[in-house]
PDB file of N, CA and C in Angstrom:
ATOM      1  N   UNK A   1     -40.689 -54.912 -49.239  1.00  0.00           N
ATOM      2  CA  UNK A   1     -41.883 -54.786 -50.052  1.00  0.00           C
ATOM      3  C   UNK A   1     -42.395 -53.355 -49.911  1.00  0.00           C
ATOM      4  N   UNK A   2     -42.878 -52.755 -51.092  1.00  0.00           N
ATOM      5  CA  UNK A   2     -43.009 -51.378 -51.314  1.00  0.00           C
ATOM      6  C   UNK A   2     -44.779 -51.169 -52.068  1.00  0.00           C
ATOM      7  N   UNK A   3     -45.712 -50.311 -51.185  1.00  0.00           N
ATOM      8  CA  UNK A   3     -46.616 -50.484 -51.824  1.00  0.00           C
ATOM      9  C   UNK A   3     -46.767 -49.066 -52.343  1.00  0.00           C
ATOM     10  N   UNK A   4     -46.630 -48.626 -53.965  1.00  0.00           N
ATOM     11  CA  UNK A   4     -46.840 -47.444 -54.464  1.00  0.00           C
ATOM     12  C   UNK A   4     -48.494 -47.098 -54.632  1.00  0.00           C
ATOM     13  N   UNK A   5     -48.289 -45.212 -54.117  1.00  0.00           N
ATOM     14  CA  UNK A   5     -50.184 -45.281 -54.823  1.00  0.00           C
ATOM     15  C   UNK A   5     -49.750 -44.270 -55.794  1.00  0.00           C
ATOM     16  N   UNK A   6     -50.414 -44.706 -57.059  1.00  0.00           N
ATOM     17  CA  UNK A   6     -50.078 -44.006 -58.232  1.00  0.00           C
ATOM     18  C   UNK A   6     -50.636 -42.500 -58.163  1.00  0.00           C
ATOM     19  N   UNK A   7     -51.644 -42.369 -57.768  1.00  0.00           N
ATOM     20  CA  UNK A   7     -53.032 -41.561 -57.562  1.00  0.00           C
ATOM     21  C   UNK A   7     -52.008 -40.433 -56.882  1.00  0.00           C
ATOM     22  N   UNK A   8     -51.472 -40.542 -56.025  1.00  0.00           N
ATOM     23  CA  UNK A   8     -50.543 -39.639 -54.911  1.00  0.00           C
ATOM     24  C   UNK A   8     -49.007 -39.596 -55.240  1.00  0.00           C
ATOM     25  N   UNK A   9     -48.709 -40.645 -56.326  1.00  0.00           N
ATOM     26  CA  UNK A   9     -47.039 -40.865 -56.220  1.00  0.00           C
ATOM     27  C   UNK A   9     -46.536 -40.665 -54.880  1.00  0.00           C
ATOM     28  N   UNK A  10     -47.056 -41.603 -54.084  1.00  0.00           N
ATOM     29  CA  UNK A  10     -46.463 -41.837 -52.788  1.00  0.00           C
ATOM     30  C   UNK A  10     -46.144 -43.273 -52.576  1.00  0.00           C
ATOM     31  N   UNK A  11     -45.342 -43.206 -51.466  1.00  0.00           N
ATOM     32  CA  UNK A  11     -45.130 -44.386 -51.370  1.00  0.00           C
ATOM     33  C   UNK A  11     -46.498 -44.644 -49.749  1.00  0.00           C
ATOM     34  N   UNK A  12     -47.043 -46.035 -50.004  1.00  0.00           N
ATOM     35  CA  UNK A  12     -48.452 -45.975 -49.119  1.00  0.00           C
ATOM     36  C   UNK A  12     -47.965 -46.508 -47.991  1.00  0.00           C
ATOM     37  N   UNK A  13     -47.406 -47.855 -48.304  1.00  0.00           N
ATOM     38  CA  UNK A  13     -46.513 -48.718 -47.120  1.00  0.00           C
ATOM     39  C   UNK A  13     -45.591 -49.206 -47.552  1.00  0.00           C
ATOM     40  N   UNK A  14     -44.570 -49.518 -46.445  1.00  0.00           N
ATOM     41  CA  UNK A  14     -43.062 -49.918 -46.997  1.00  0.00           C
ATOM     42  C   UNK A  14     -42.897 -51.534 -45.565  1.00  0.00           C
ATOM     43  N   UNK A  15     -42.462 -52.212 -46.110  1.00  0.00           N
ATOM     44  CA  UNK A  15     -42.594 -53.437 -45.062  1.00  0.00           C
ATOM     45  C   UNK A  15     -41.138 -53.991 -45.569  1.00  0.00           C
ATOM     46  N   UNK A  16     -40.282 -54.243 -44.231  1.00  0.00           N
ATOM     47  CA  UNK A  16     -38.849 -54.911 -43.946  1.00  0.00           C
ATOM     48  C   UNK A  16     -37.942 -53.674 -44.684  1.00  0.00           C
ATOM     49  N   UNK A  17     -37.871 -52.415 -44.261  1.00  0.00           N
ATOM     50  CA  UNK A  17     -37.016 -51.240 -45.457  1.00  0.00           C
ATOM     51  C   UNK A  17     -35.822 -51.510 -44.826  1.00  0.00           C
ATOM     52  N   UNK A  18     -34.511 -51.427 -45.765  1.00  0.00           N
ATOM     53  CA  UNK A  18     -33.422 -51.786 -46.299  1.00  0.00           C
ATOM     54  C   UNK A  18     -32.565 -50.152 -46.646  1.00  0.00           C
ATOM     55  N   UNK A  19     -33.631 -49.359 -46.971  1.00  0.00           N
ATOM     56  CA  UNK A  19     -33.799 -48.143 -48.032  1.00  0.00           C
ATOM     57  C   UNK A  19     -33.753 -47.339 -47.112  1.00  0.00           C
ATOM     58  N   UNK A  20     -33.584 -45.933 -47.239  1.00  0.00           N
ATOM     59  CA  UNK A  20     -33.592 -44.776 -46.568  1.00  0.00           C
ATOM     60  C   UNK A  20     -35.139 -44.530 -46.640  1.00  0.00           C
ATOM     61  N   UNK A  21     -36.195 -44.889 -47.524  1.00  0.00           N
ATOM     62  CA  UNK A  21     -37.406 -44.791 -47.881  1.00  0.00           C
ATOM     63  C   UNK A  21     -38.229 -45.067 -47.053  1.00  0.00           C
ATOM     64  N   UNK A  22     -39.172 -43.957 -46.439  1.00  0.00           N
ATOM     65  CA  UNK A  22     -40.384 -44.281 -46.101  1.00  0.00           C
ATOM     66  C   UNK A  22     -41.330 -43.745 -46.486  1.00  0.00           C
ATOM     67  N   UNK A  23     -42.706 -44.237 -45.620  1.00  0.00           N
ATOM     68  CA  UNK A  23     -44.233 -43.915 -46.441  1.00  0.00           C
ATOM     69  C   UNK A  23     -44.201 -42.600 -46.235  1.00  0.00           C
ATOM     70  N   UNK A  24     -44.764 -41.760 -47.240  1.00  0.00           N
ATOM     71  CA  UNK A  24     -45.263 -40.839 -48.219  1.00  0.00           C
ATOM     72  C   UNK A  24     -44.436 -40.136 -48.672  1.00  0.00           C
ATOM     73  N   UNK A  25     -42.983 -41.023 -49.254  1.00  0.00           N
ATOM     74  CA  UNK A  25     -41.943 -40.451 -50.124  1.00  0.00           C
ATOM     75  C   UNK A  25     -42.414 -40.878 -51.138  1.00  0.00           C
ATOM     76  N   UNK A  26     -41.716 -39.473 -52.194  1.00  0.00           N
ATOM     77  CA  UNK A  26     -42.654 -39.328 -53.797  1.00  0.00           C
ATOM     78  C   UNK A  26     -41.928 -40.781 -54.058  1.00  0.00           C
ATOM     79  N   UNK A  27     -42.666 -41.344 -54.724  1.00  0.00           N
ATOM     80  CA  UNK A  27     -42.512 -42.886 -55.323  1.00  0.00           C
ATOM     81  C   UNK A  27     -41.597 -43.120 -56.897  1.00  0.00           C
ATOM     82  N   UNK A  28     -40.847 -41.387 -57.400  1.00  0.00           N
ATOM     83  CA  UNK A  28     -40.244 -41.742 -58.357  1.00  0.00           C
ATOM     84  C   UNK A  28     -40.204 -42.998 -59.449  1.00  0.00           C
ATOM     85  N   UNK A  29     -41.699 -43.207 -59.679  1.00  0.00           N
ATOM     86  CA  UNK A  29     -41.944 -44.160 -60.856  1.00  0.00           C
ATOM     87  C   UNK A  29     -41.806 -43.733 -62.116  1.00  0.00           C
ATOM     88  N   UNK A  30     -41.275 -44.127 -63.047  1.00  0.00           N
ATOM     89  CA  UNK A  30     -41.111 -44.225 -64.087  1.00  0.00           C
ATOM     90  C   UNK A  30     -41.925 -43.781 -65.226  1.00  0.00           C
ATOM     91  N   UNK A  31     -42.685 -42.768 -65.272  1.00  0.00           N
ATOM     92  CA  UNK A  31     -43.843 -42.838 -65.830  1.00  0.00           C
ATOM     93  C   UNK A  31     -44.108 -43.708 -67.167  1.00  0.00           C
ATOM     94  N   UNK A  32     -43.437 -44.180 -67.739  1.00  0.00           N
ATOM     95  CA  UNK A  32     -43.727 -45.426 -68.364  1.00  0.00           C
ATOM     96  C   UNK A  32     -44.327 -46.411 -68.148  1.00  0.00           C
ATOM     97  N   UNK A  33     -44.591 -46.689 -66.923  1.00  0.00           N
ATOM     98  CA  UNK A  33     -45.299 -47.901 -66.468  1.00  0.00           C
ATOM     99  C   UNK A  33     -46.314 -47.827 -65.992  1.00  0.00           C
ATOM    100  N   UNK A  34     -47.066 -46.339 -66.537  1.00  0.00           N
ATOM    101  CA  UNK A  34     -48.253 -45.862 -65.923  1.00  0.00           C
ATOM    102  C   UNK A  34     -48.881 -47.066 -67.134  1.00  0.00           C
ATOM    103  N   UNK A  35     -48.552 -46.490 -68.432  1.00  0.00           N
ATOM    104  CA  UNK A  35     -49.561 -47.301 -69.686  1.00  0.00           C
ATOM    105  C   UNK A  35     -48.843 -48.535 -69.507  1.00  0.00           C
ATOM    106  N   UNK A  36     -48.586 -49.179 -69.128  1.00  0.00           N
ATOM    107  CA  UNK A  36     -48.168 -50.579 -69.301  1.00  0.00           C
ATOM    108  C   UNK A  36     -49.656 -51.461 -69.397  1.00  0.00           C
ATOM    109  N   UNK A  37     -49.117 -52.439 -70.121  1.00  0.00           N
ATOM    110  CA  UNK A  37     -50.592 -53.816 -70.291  1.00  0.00           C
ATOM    111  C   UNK A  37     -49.964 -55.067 -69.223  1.00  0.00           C
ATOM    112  N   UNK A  38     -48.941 -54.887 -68.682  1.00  0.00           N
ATOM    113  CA  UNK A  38     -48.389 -55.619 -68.019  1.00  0.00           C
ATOM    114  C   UNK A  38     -48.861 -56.015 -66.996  1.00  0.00           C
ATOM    115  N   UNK A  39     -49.236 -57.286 -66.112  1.00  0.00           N
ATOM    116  CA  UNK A  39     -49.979 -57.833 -64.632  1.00  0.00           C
ATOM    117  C   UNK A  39     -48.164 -57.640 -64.349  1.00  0.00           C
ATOM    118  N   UNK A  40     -46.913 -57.796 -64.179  1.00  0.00           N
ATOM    119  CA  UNK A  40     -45.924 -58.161 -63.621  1.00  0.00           C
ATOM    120  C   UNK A  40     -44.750 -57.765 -64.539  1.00  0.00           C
ATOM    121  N   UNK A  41     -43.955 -56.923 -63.884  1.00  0.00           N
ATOM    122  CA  UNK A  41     -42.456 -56.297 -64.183  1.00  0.00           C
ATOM    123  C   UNK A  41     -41.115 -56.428 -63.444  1.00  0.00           C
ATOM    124  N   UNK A  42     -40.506 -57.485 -64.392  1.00  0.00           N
ATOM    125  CA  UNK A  42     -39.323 -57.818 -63.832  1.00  0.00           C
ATOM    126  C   UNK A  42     -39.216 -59.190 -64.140  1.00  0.00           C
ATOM    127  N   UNK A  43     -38.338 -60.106 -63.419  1.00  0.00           N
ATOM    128  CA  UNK A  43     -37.426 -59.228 -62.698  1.00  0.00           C
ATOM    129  C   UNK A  43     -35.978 -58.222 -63.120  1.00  0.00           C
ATOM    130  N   UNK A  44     -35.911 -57.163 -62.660  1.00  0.00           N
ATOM    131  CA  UNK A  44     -34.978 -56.167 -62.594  1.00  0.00           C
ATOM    132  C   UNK A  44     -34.073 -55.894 -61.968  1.00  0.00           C
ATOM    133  N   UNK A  45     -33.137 -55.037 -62.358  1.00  0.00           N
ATOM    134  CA  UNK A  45     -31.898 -55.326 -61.109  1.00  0.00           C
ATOM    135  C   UNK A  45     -31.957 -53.593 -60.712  1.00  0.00           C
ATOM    136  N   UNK A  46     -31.555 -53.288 -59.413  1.00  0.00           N
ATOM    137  CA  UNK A  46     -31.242 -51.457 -58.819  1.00  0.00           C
ATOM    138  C   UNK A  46     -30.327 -51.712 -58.209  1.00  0.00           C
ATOM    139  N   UNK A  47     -29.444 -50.720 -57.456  1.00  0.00           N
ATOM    140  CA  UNK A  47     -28.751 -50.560 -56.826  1.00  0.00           C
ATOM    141  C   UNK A  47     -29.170 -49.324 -55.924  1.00  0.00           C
ATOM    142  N   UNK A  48     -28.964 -50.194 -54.199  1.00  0.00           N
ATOM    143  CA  UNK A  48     -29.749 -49.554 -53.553  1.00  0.00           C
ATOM    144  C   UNK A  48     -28.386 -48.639 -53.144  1.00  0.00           C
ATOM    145  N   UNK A  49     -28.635 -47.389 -51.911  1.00  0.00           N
ATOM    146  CA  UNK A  49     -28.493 -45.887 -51.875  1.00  0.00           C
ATOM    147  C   UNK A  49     -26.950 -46.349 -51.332  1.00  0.00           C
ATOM    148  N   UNK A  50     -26.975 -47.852 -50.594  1.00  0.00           N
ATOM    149  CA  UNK A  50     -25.307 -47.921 -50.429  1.00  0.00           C
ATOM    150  C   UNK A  50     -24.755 -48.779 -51.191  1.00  0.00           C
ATOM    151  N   UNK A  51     -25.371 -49.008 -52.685  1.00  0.00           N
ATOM    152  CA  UNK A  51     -24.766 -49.340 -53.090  1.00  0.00           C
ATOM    153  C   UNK A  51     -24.762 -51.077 -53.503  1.00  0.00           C
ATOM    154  N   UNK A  52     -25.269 -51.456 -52.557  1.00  0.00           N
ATOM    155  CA  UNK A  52     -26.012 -53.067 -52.855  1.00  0.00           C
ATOM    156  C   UNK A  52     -26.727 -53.478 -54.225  1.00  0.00           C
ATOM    157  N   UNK A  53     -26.531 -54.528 -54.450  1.00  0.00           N
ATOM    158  CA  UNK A  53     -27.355 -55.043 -55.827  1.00  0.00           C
ATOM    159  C   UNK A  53     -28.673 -55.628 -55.039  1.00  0.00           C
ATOM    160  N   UNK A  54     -29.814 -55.038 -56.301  1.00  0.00           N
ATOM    161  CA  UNK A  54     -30.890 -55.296 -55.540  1.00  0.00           C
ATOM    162  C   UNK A  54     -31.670 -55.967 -56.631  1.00  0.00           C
ATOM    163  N   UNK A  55     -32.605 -56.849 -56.488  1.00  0.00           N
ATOM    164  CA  UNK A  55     -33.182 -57.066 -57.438  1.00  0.00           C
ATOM    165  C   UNK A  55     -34.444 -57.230 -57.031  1.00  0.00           C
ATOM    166  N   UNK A  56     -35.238 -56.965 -58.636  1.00  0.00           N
ATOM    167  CA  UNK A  56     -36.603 -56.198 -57.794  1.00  0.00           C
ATOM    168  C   UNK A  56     -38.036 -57.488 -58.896  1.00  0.00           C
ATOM    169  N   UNK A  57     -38.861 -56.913 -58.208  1.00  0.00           N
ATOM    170  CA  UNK A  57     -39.991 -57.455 -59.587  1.00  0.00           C
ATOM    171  C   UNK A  57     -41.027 -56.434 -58.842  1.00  0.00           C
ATOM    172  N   UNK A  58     -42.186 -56.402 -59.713  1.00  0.00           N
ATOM    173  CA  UNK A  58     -43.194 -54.900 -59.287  1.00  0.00           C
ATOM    174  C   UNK A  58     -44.840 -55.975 -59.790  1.00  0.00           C
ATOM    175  N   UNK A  59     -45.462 -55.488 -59.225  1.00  0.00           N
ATOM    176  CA  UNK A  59     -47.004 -56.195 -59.455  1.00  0.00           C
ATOM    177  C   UNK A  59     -47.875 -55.000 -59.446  1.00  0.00           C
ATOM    178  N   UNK A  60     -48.946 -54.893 -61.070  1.00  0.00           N
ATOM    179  CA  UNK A  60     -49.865 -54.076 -60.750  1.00  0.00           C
ATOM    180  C   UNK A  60     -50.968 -54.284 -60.635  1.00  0.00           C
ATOM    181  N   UNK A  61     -51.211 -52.906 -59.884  1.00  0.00           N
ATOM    182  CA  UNK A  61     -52.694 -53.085 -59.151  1.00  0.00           C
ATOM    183  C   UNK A  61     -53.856 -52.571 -59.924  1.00  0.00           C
ATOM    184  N   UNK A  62     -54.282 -53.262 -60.016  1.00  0.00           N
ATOM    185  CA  UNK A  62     -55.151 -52.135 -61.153  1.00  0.00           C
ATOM    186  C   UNK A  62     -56.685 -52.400 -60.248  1.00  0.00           C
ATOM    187  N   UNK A  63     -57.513 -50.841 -60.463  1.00  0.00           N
ATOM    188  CA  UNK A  63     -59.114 -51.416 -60.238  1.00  0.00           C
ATOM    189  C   UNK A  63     -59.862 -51.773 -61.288  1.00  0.00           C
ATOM    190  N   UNK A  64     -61.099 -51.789 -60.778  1.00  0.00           N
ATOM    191  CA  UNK A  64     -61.955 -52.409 -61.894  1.00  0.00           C
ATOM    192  C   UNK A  64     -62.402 -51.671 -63.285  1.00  0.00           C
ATOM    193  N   UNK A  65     -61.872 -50.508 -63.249  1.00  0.00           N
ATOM    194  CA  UNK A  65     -61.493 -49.868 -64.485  1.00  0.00           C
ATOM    195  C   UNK A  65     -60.554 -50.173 -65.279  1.00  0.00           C
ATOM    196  N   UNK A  66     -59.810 -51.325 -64.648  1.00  0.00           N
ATOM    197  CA  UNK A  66     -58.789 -51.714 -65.714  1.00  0.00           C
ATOM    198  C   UNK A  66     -57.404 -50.392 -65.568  1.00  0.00           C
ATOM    199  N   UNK A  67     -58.085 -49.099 -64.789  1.00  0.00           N
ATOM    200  CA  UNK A  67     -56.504 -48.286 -64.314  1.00  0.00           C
ATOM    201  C   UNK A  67     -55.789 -48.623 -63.410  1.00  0.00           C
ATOM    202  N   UNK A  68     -54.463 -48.132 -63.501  1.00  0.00           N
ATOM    203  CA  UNK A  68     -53.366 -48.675 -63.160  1.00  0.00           C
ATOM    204  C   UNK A  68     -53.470 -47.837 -61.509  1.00  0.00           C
ATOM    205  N   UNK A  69     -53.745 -48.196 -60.559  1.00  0.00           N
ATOM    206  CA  UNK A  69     -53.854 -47.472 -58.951  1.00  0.00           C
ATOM    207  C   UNK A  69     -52.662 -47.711 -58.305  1.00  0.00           C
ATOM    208  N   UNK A  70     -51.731 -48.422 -58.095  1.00  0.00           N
ATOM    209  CA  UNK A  70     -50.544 -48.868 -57.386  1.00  0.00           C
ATOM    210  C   UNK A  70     -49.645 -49.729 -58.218  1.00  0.00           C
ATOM    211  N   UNK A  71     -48.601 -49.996 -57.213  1.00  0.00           N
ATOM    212  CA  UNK A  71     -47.655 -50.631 -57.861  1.00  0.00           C
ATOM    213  C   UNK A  71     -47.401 -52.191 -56.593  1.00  0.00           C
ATOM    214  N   UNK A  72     -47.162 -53.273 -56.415  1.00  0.00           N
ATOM    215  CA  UNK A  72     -46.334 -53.865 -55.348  1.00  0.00           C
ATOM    216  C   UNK A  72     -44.946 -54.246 -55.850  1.00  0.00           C
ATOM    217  N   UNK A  73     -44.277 -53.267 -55.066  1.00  0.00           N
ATOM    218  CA  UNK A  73     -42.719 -53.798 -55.545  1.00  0.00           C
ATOM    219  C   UNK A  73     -42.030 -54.813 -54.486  1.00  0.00           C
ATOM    220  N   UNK A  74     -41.289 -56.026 -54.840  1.00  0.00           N
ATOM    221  CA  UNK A  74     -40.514 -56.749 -53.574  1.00  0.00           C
ATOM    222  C   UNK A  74     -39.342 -56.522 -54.509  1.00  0.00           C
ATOM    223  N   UNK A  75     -38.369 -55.977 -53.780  1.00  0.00           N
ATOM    224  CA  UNK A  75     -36.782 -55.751 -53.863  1.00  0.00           C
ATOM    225  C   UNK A  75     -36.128 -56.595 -52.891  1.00  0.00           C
ATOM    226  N   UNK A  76     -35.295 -57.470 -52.986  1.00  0.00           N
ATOM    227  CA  UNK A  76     -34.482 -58.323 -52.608  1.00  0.00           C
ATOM    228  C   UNK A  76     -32.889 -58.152 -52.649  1.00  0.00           C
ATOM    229  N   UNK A  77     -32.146 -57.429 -51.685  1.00  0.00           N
ATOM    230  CA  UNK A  77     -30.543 -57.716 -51.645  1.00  0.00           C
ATOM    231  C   UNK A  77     -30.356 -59.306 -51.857  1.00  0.00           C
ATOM    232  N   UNK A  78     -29.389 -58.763 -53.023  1.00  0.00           N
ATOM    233  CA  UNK A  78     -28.605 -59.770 -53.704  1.00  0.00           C
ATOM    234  C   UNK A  78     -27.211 -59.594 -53.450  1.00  0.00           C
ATOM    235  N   UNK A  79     -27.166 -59.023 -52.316  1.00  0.00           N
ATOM    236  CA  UNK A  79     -25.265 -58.480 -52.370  1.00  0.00           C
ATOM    237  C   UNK A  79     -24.815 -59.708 -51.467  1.00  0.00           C
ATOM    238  N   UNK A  80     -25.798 -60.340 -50.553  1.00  0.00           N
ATOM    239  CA  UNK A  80     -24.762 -61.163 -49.837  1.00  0.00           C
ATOM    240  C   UNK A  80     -24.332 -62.700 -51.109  1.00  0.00           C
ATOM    241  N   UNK A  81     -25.607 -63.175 -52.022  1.00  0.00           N
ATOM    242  CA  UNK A  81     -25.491 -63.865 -52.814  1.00  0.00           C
ATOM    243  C   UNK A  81     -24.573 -63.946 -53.850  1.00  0.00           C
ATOM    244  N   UNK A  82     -23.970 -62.645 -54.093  1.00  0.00           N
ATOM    245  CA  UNK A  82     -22.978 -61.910 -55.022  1.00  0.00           C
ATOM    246  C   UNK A  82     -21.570 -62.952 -54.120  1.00  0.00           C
ATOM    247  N   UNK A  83     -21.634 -62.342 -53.035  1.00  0.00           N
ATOM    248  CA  UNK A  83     -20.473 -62.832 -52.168  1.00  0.00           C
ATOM    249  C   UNK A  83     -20.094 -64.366 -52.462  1.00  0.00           C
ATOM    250  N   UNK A  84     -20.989 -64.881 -51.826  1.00  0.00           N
ATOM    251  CA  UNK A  84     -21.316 -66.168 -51.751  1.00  0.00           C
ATOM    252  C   UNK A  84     -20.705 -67.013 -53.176  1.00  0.00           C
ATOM    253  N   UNK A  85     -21.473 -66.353 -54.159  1.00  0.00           N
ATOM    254  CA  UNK A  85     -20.649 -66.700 -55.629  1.00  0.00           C
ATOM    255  C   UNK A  85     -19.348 -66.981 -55.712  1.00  0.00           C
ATOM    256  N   UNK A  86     -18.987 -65.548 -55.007  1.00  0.00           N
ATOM    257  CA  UNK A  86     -17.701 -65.342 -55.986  1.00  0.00           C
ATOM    258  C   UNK A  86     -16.296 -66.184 -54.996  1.00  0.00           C
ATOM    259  N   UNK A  87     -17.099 -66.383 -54.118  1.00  0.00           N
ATOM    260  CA  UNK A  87     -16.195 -67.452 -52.592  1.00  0.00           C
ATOM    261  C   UNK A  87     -16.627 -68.634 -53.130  1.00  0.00           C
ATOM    262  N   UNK A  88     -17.802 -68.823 -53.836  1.00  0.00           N
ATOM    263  CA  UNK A  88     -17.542 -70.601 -54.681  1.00  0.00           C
ATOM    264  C   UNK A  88     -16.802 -70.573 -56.201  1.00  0.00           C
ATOM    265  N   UNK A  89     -16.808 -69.375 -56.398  1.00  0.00           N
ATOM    266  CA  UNK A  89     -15.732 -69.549 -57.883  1.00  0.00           C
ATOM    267  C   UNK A  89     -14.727 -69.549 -57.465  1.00  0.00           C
TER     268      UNK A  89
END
């Protein structure tokens, strides 16, 4: 789980990392999803830095201005599930 602050494009806190990523790495968001009307994005699929399938969904934070302040991302390896599949096919 990845908590982005938009305000800083940092990353604020990072909880169970998987990722080479830690807090106050630039948060490389998308700037597209600054204007989003969206409460929830995803789910999505990444591929993390070795290569793992990851799949993600993102939650925004918005304050009471209705602006967009953070992001909560949970990314989930899916590589052992991949396995698992392809040993029941």
């Amino acid at each position: 789980v990845v908590i982005h602050d938009v305000e800083r494009d940092s990353i604020a806190s990072i909880f169970n990392p998987f990722s080479r990523r830690k807090e106050g790495d630039p948060s490389y968001l998308d700037k597209a999803l600054l204007d989003t009307s969206a409460e929830t994005i995803g789910p999505y699929q990444r591929t993390n830095w070795d290569g793992r399938a990851l799949k993600c969904m993102s939650i925004v934070i918005r304050g009471a201005d209705n602006k967009i302040h953070g992001f909560v991302c949970i990314n989930l390896d899916i590589s052992a599930c991949a396995s698992i599949q392809d040993a029941l096919s």
